[in-house]
Protein backbone atom coordinates (compact mmCIF):
# COMPACT_ATOMS: atom_id res chain seq x y z
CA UNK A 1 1.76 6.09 22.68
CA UNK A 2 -1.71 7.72 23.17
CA UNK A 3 -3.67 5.39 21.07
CA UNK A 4 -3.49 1.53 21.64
CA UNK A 5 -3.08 -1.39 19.67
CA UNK A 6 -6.22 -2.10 20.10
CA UNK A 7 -7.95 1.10 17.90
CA UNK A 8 -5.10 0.04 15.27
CA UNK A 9 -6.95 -3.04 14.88
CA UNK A 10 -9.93 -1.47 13.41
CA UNK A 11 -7.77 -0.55 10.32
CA UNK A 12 -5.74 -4.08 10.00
CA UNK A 13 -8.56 -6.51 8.47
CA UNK A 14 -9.69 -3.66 6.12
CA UNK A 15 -6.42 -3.15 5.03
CA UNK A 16 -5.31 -7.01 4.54
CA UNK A 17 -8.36 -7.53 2.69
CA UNK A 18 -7.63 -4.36 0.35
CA UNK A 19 -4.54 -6.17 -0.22
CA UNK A 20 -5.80 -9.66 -1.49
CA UNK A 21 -8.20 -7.44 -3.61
CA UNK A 22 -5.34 -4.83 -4.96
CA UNK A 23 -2.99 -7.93 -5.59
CA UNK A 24 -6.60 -9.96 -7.64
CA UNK A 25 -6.88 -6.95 -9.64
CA UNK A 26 -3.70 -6.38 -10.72
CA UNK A 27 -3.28 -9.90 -12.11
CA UNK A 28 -6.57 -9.73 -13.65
CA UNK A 29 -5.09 -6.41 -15.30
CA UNK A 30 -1.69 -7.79 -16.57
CA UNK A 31 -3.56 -10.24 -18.31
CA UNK A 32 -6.79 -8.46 -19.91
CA UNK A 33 -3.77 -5.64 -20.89
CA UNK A 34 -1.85 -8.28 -22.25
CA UNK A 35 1.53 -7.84 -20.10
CA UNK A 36 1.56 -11.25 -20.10
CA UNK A 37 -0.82 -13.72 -21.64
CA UNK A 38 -0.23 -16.78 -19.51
CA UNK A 39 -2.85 -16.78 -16.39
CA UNK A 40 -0.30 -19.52 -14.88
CA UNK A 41 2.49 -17.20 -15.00
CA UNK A 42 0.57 -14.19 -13.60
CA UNK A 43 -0.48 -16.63 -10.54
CA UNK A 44 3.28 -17.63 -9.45
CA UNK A 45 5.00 -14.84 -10.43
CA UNK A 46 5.93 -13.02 -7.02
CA UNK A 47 3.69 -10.20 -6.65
CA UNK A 48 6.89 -7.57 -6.07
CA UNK A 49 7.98 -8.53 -9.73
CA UNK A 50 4.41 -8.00 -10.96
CA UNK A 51 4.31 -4.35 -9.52
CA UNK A 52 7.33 -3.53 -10.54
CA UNK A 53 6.36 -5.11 -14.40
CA UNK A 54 2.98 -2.69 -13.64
CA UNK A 55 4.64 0.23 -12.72
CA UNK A 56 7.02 0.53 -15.92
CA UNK A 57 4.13 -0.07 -18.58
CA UNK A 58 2.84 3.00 -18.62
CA UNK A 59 -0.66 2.32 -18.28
CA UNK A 60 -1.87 4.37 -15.55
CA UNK A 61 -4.36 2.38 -14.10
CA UNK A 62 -1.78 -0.86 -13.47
CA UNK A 63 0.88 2.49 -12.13
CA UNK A 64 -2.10 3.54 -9.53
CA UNK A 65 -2.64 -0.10 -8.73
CA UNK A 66 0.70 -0.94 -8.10
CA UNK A 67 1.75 2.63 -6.15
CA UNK A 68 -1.44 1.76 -3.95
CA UNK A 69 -0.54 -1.92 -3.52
CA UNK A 70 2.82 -1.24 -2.40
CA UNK A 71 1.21 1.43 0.02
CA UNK A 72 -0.97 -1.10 1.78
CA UNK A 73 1.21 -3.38 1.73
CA UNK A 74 3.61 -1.49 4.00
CA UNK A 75 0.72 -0.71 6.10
CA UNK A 76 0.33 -4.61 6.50
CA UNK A 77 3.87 -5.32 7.34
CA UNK A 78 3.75 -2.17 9.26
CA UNK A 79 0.88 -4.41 11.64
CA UNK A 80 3.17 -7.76 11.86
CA UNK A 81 6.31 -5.26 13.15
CA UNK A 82 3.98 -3.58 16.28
CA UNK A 83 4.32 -0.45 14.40
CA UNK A 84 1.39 0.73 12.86
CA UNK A 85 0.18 4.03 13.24
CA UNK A 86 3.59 5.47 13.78
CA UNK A 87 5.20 7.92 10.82
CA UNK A 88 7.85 6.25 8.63
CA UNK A 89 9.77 9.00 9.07
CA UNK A 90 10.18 10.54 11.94
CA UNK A 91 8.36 7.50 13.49
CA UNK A 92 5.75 10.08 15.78
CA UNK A 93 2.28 9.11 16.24
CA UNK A 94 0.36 9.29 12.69
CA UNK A 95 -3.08 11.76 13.74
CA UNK A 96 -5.90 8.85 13.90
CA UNK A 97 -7.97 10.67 11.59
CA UNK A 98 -5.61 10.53 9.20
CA UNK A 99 -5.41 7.03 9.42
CA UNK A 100 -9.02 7.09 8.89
CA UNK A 101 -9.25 8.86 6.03
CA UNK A 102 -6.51 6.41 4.61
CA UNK A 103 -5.46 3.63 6.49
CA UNK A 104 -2.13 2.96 4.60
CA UNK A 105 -0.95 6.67 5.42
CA UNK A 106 2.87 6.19 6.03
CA UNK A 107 3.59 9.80 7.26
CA UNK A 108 2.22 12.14 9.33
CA UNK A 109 1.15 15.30 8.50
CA UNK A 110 4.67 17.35 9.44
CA UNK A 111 6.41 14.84 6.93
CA UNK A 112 4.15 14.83 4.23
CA UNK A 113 4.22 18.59 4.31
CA UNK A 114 7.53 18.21 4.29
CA UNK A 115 8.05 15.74 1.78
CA UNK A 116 6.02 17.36 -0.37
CA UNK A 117 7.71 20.78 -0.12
CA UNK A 118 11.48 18.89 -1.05
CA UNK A 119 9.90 16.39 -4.14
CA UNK A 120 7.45 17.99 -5.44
């Protein structure tokens, strides 16, 4: 692996605080869209059930939220299993300035090129 762990870490605090932030604003945005009414319920309700509740409303800004969420969150777990920075893919080296353009890219540019050629 050319680059090491240790320029991966420059990404992993700004991501896991994007997180925390993504997850706040979602549950602030169920509520003040009325999804659900009940600030208690928002706060334990596991936060996969809330994207998926935010993805199939149809308001685009909770869809964006949640597609994003779910994005960094991989990029998080991606940190805890050693491999960060590496395409979900074909699981080559994801080009560091990609990364820093978005930290919670999951492909590299061959695959996303690719990917987008097949679906869209």
């Amino acid at each position: 692996m050319a680059m090491t762990d240790m320029n991966y870490k420059n990404f992993q605090y700004p991501l896991e605080t994007e997180y925390l932030s993504l997850a706040e604003q979602l549950k602030n945005e169920m509520l003040i869209n009325h999804l659900n009414n009940n600030t208690t319920a928002v706060n334990n309700t596991d936060l996969n059930d809330l994207i998926v509740m935010a993805k199939s409303s149809f308001i685009p800004n909770l869809f964006d939220m949640a597609i994003r969420l779910e994005k960094v969150d991989a990029a998080v777990c991606s940190f805890k299993l050693g491999m960060y920075g590496l395409c979900a893919d074909c699981e080559e080296e994801i080009e560091y300035s990609d990364l820093e353009q978005d930290p919670a890219q999951p492909r590299c540019k061959a695959c996303r090129e690719h990917s987008r050629y097949h679906h869209d």
